[in-house]
Structures are given as structure tokens and as C-alpha cells.
PDB file of N, CA and C in Angstrom:
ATOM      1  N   UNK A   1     -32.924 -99.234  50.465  1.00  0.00           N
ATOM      2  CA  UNK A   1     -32.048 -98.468  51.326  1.00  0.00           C
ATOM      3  C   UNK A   1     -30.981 -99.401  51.917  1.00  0.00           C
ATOM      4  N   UNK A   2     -29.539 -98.902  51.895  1.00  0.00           N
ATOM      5  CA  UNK A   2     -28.921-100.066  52.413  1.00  0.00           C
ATOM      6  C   UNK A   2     -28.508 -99.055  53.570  1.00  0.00           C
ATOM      7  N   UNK A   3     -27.972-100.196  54.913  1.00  0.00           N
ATOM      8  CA  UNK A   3     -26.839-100.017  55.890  1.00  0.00           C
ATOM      9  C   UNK A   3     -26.023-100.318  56.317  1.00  0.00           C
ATOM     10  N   UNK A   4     -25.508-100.129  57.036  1.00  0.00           N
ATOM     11  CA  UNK A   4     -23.874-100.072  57.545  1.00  0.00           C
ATOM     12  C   UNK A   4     -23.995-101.982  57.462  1.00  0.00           C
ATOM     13  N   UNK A   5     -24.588-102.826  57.485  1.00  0.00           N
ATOM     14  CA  UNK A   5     -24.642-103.791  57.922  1.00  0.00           C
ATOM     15  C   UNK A   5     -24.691-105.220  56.315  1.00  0.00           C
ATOM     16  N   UNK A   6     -25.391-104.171  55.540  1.00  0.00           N
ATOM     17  CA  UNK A   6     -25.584-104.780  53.998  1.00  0.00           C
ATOM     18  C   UNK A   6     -23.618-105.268  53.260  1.00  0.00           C
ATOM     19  N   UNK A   7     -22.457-104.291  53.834  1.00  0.00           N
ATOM     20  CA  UNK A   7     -21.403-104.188  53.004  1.00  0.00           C
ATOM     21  C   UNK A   7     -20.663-105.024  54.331  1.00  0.00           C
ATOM     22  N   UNK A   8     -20.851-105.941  55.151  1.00  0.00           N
ATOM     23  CA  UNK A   8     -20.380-107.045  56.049  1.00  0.00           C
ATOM     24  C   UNK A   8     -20.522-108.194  55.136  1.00  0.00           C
ATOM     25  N   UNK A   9     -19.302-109.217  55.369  1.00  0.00           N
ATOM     26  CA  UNK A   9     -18.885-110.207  54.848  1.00  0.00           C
ATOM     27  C   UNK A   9     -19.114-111.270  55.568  1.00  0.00           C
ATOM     28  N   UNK A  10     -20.021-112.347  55.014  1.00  0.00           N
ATOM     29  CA  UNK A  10     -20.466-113.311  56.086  1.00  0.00           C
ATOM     30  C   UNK A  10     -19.777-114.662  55.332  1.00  0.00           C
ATOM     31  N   UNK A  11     -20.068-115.655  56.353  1.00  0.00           N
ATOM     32  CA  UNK A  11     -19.399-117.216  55.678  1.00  0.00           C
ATOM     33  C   UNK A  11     -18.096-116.735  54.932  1.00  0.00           C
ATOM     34  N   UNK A  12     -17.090-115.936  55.966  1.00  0.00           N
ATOM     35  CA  UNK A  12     -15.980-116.138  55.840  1.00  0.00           C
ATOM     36  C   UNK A  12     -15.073-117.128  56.032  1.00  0.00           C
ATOM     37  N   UNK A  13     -15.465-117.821  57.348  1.00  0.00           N
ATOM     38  CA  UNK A  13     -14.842-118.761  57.619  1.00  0.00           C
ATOM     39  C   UNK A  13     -14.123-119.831  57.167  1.00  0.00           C
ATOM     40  N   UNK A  14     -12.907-120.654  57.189  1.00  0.00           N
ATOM     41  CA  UNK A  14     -11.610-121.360  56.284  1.00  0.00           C
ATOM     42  C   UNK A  14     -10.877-122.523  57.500  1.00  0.00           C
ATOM     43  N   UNK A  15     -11.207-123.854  56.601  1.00  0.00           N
ATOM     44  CA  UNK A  15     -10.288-124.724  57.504  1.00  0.00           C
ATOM     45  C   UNK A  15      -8.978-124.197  57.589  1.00  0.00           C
ATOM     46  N   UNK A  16      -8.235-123.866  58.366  1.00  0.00           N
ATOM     47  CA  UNK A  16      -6.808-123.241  58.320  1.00  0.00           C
ATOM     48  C   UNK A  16      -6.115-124.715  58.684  1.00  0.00           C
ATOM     49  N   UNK A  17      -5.914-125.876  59.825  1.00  0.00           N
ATOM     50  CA  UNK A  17      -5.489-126.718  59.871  1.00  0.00           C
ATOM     51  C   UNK A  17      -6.078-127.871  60.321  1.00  0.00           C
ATOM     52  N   UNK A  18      -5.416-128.536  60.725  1.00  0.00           N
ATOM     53  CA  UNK A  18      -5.929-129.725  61.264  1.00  0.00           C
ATOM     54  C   UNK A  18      -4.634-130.321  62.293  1.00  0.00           C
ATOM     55  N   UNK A  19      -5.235-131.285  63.506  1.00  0.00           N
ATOM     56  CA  UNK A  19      -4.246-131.677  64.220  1.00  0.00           C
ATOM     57  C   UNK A  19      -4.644-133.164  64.820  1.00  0.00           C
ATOM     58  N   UNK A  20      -4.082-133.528  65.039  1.00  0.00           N
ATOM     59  CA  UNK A  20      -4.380-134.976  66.030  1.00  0.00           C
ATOM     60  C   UNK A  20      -4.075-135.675  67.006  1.00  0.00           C
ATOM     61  N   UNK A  21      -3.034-134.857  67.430  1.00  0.00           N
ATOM     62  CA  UNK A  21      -2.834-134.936  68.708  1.00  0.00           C
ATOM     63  C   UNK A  21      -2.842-133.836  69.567  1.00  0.00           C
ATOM     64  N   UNK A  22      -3.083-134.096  71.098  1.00  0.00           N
ATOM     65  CA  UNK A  22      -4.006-133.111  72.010  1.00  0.00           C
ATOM     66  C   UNK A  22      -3.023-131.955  72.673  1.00  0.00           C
ATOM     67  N   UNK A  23      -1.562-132.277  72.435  1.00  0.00           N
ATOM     68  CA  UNK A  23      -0.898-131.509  73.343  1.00  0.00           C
ATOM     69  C   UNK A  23      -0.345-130.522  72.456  1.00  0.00           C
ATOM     70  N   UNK A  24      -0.207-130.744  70.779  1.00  0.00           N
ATOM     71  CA  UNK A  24      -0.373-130.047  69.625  1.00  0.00           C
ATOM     72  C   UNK A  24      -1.445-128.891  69.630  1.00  0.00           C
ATOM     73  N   UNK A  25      -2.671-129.165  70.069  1.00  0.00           N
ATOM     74  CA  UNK A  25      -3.764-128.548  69.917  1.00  0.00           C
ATOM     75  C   UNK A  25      -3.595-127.990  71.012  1.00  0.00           C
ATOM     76  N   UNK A  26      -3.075-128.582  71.970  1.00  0.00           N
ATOM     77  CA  UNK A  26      -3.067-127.070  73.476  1.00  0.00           C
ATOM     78  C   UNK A  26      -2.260-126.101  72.951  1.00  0.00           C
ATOM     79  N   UNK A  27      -0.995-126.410  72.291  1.00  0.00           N
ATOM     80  CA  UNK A  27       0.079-125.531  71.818  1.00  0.00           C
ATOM     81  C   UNK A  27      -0.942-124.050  71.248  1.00  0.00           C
ATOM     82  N   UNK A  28      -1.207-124.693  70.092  1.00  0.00           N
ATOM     83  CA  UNK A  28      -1.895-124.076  69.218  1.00  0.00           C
ATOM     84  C   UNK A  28      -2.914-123.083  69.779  1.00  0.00           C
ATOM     85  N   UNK A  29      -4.116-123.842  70.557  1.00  0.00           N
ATOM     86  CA  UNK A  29      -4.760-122.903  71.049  1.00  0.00           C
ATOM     87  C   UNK A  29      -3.866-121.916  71.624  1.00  0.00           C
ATOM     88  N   UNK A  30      -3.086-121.889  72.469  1.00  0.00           N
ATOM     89  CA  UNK A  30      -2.600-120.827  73.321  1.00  0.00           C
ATOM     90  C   UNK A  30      -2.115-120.118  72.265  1.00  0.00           C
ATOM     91  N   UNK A  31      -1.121-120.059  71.396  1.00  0.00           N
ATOM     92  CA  UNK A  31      -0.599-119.195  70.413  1.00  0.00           C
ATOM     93  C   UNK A  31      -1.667-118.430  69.942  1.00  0.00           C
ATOM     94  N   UNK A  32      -3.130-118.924  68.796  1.00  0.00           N
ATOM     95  CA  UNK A  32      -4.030-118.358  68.402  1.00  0.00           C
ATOM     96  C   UNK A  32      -4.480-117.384  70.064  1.00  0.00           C
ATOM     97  N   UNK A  33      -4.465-117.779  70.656  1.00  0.00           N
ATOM     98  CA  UNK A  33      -4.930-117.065  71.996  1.00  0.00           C
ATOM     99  C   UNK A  33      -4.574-115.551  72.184  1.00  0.00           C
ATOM    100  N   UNK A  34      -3.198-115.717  72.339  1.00  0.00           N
ATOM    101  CA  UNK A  34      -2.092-114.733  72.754  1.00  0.00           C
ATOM    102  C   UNK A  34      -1.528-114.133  71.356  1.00  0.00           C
ATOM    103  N   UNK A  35      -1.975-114.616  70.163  1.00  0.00           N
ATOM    104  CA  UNK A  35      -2.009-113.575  69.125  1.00  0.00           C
ATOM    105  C   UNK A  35      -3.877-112.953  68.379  1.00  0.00           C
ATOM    106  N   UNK A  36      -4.427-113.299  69.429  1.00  0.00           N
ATOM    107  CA  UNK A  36      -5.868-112.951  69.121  1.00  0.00           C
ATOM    108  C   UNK A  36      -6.256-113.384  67.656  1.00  0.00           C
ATOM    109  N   UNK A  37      -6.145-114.285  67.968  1.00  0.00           N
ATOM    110  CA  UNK A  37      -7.257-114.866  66.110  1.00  0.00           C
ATOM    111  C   UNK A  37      -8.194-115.696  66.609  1.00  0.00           C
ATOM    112  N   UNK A  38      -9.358-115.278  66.027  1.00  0.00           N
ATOM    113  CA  UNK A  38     -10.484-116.415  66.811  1.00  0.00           C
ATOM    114  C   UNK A  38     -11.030-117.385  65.747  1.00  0.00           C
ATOM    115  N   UNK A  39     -11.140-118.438  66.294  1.00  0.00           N
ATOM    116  CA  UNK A  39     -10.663-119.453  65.865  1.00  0.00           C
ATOM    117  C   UNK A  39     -11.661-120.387  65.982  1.00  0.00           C
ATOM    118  N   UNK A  40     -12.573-121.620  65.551  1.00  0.00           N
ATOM    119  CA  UNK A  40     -13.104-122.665  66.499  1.00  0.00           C
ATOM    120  C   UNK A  40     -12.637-123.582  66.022  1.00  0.00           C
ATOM    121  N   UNK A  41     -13.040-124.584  66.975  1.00  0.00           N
ATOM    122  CA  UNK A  41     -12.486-126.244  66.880  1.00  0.00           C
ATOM    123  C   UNK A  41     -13.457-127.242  66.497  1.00  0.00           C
ATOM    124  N   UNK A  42     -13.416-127.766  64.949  1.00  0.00           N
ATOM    125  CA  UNK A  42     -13.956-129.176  64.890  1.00  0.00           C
ATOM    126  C   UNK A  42     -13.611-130.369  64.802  1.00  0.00           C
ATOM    127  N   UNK A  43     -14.476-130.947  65.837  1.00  0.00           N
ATOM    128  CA  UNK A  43     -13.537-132.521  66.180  1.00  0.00           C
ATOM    129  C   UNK A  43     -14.494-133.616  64.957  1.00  0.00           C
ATOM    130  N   UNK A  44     -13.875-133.914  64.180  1.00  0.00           N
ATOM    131  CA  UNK A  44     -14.092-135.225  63.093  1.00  0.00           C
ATOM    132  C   UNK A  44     -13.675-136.625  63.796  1.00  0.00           C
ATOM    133  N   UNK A  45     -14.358-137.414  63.776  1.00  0.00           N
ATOM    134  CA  UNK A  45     -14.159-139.031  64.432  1.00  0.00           C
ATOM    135  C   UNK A  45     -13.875-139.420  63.105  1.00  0.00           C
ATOM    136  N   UNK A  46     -13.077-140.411  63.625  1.00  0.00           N
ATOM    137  CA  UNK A  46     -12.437-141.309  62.540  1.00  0.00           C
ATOM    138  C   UNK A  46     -13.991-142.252  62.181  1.00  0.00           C
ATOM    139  N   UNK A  47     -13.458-142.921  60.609  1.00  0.00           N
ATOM    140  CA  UNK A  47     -14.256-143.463  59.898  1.00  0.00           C
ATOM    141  C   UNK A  47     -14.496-145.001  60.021  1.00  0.00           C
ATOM    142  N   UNK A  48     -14.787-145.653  59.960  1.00  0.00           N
ATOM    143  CA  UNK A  48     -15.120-147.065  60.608  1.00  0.00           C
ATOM    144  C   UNK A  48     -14.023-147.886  59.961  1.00  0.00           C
ATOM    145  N   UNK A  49     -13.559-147.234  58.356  1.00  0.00           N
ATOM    146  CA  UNK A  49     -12.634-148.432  58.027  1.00  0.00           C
ATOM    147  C   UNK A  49     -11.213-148.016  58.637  1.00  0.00           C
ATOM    148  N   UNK A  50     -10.963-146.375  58.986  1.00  0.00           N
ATOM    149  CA  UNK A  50      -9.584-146.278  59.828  1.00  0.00           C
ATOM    150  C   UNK A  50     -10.230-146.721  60.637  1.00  0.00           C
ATOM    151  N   UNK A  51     -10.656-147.310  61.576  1.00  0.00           N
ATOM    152  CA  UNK A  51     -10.698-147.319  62.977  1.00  0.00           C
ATOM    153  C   UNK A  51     -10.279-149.362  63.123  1.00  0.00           C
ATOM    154  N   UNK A  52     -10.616-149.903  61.697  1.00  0.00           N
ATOM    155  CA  UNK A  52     -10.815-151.296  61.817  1.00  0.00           C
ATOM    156  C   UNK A  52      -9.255-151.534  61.111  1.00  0.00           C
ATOM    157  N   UNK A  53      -8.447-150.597  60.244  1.00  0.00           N
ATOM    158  CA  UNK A  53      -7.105-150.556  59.883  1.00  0.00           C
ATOM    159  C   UNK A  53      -5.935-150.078  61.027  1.00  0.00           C
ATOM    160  N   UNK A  54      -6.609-149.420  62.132  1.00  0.00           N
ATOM    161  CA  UNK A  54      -5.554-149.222  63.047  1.00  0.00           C
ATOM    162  C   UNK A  54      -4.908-147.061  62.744  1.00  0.00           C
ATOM    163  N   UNK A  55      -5.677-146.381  62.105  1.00  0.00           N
ATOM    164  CA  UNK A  55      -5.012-145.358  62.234  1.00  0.00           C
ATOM    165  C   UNK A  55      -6.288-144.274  62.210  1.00  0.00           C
ATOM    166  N   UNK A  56      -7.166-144.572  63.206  1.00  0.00           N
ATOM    167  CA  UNK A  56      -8.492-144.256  63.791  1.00  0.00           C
ATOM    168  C   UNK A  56      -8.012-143.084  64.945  1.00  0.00           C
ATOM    169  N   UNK A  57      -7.526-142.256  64.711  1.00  0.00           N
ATOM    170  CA  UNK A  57      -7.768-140.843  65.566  1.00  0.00           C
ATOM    171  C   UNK A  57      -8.747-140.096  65.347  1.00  0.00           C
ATOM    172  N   UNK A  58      -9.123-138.891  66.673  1.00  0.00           N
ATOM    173  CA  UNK A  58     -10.026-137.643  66.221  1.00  0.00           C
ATOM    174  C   UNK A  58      -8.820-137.264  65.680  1.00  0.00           C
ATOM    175  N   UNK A  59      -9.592-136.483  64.609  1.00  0.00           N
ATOM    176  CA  UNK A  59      -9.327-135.331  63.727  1.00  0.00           C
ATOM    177  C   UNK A  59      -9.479-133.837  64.560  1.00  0.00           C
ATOM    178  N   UNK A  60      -8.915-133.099  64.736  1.00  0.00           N
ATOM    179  CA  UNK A  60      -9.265-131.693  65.146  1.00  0.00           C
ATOM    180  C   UNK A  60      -9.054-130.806  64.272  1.00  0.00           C
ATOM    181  N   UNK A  61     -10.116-129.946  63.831  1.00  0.00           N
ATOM    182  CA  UNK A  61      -9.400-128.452  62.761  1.00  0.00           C
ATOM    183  C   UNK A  61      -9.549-127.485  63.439  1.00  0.00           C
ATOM    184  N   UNK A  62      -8.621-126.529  62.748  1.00  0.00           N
ATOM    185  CA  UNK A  62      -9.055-125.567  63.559  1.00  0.00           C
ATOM    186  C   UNK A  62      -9.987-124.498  62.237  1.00  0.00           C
ATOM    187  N   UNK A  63     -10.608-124.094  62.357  1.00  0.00           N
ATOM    188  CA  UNK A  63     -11.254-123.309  61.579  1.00  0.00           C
ATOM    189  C   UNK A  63     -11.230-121.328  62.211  1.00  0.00           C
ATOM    190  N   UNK A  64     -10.449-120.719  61.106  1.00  0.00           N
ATOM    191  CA  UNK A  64     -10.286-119.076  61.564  1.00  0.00           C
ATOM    192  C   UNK A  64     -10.908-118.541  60.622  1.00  0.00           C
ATOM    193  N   UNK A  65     -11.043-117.085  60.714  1.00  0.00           N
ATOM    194  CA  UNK A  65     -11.705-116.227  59.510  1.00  0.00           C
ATOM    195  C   UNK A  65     -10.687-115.999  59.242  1.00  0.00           C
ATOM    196  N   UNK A  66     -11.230-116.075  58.175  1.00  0.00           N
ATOM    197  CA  UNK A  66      -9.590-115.972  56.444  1.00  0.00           C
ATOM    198  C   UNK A  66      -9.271-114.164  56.538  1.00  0.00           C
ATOM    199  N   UNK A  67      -9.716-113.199  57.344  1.00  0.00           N
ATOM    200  CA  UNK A  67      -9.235-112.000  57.345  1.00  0.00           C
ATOM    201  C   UNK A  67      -7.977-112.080  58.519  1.00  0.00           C
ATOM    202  N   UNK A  68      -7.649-113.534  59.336  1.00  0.00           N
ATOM    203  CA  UNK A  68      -7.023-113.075  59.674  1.00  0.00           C
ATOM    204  C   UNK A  68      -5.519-114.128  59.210  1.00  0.00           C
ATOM    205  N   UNK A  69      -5.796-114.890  58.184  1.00  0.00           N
ATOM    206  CA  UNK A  69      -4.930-115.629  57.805  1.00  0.00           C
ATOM    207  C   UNK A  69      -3.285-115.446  57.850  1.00  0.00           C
ATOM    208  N   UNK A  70      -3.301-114.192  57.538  1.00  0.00           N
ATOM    209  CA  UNK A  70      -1.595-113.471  57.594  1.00  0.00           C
ATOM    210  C   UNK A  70      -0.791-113.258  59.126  1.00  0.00           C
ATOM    211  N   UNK A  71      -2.154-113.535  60.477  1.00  0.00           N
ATOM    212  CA  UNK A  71      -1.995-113.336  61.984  1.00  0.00           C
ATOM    213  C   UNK A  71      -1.722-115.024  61.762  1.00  0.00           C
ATOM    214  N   UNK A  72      -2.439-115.688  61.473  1.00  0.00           N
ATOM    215  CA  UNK A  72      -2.171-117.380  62.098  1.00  0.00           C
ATOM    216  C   UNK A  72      -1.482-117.694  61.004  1.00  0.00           C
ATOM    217  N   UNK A  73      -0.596-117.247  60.080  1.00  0.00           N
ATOM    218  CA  UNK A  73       0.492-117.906  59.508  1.00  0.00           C
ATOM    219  C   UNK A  73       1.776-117.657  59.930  1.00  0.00           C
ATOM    220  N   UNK A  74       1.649-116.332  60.884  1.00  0.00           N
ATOM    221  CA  UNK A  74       2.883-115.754  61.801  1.00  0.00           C
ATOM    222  C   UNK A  74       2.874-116.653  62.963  1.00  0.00           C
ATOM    223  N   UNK A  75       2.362-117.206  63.523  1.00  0.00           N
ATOM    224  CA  UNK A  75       1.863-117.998  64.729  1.00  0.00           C
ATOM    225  C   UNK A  75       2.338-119.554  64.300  1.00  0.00           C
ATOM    226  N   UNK A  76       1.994-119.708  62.925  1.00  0.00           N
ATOM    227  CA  UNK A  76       2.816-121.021  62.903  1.00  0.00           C
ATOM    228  C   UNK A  76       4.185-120.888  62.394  1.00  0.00           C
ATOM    229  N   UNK A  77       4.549-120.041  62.063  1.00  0.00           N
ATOM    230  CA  UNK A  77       6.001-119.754  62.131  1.00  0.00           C
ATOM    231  C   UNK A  77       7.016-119.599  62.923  1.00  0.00           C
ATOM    232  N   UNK A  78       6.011-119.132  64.274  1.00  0.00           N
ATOM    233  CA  UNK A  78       7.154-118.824  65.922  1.00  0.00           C
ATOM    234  C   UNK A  78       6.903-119.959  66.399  1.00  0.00           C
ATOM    235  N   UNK A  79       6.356-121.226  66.165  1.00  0.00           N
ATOM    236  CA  UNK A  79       5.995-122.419  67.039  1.00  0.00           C
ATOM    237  C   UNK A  79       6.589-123.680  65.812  1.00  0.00           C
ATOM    238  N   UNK A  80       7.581-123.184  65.121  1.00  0.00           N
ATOM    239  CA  UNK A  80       7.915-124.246  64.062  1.00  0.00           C
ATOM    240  C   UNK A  80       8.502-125.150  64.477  1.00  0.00           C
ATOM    241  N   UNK A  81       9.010-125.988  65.626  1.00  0.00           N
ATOM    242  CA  UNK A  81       9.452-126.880  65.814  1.00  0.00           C
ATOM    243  C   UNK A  81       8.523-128.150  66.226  1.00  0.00           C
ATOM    244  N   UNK A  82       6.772-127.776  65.849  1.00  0.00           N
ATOM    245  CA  UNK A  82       5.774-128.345  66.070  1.00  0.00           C
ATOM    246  C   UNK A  82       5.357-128.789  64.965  1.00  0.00           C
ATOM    247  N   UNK A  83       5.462-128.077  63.786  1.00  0.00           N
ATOM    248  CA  UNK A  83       5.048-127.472  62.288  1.00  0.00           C
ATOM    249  C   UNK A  83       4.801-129.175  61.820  1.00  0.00           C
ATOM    250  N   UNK A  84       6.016-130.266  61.738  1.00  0.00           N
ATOM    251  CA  UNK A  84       5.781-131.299  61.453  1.00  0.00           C
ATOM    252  C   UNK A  84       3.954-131.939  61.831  1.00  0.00           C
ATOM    253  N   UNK A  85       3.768-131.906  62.920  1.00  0.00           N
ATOM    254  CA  UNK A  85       2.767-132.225  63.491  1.00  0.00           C
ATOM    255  C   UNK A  85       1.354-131.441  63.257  1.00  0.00           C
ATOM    256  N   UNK A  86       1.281-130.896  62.496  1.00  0.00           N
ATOM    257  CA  UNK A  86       0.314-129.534  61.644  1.00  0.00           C
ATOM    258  C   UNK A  86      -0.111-129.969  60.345  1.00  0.00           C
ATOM    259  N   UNK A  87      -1.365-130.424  60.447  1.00  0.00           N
ATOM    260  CA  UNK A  87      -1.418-130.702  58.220  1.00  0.00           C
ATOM    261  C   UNK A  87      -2.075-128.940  58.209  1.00  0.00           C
ATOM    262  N   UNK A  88      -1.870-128.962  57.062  1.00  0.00           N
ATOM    263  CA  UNK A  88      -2.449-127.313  56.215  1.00  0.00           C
ATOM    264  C   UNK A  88      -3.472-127.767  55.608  1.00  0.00           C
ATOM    265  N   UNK A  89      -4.866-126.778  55.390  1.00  0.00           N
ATOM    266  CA  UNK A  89      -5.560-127.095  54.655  1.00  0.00           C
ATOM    267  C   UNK A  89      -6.138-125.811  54.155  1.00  0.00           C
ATOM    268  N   UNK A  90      -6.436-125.219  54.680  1.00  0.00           N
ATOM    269  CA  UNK A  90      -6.833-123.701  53.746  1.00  0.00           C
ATOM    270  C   UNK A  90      -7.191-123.689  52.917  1.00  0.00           C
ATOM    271  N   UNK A  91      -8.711-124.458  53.516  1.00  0.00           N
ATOM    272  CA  UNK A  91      -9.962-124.746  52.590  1.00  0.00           C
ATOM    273  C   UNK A  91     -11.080-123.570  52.799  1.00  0.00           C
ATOM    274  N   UNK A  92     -12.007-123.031  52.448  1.00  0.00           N
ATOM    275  CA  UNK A  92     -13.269-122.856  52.828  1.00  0.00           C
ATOM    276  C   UNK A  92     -13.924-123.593  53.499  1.00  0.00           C
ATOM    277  N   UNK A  93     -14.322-123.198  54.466  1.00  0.00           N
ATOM    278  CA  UNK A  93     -14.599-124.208  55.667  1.00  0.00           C
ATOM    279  C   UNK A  93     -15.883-124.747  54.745  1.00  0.00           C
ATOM    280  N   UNK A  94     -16.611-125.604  55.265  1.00  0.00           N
ATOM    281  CA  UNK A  94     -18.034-126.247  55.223  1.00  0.00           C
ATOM    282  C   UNK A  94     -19.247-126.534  56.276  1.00  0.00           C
ATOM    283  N   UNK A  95     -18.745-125.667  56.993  1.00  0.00           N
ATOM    284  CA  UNK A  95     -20.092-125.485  58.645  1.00  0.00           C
ATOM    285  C   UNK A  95     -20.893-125.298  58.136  1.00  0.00           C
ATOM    286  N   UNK A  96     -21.921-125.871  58.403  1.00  0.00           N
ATOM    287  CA  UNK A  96     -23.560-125.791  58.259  1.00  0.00           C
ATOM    288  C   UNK A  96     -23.902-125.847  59.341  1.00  0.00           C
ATOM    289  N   UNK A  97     -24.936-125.183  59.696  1.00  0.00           N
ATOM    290  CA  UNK A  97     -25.998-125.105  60.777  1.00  0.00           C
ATOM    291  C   UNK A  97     -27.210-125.477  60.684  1.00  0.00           C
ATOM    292  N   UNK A  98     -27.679-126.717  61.368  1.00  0.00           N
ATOM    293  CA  UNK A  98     -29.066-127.290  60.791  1.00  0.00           C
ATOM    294  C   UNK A  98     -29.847-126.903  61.741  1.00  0.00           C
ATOM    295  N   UNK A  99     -31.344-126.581  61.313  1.00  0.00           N
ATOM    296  CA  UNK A  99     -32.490-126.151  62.188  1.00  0.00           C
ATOM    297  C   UNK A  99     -33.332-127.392  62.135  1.00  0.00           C
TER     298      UNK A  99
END
């Protein structure tokens, strides 16, 4: 017997970007905010050999559900004078949840 609940789409979720600096990422949040896309944030630490070469930042992504990809590609379009400062990645995310 199936229900309403069997034809839901799970592990949607998609790296949409990435950022590295913090006042970039305030931008951002507020836009995703005030255009409602929900969104979370993973912070990646740099790797021991950037960090011993000198270009050792957190990493921040932002990770959205890919249903709303066409809302947060309008969002980086009204904030384009930031856009430089934005890598793209619009990957399938890779969150795991360990027990």
C-alpha cells in the first residue's frame, strides 16, 4: 500500500556555492533569506598543506534544495556586483549523517 509520503523526494540536496569571506556570506544569507530558499551552511577548514602555503581559509558552502535552484540563481543575479567573490559549484551535495 503506498502513501502520500512514498512519492516525496529525499537527498535532494546540492552544493549551490561556496564563499570565503564572511561579509560575502552575510550578503548572501540575507538575500537567500528575503527570497525564501532554505539553505544550510558548511564550513570546510582548510587543509594542512594550504594552511603551511599561505592560502588556508574556511571554506563556506552554501548547500540549497535543487527544487529551488531557479529562486537562488535569481538572487545571484540582483547581488552581481559580489558575483566575483562567489565560486559555483552545483554539485550534489555529499552530507552524511553518522550515528
Amino acid at each position: 500500500m503506498e502513501n502520500e509520503y512514498s512519492k516525496v523526494k529525499v537527498n535532494n540536496e546540492m552544493d549551490f556555492c561556496s564563499v570565503t569571506e564572511m561579509e560575502v556570506k552575510t550578503i548572501l544569507e540575507k538575500a537567500f533569506m528575503k527570497a525564501r530558499v532554505s539553505y544550510f551552511l558548511r564550513w570546510e577548514k582548510p587543509s594542512l598543506l594550504s594552511k603551511i602555503f599561505g592560502g588556508g581559509k574556511v571554506r563556506i558552502v552554501f548547500c540549497i534544495n535543487s527544487a529551488q535552484l531557479e529562486t537562488a540563481d535569481e538572487v545571484l543575479k540582483e547581488l552581481g556586483d559580489i558575483d566575483g567573490e562567489i565560486k559555483m559549484l552545483r554539485t550534489k551535495s555529499n552530507n552524511k549523517i553518522g550515528f
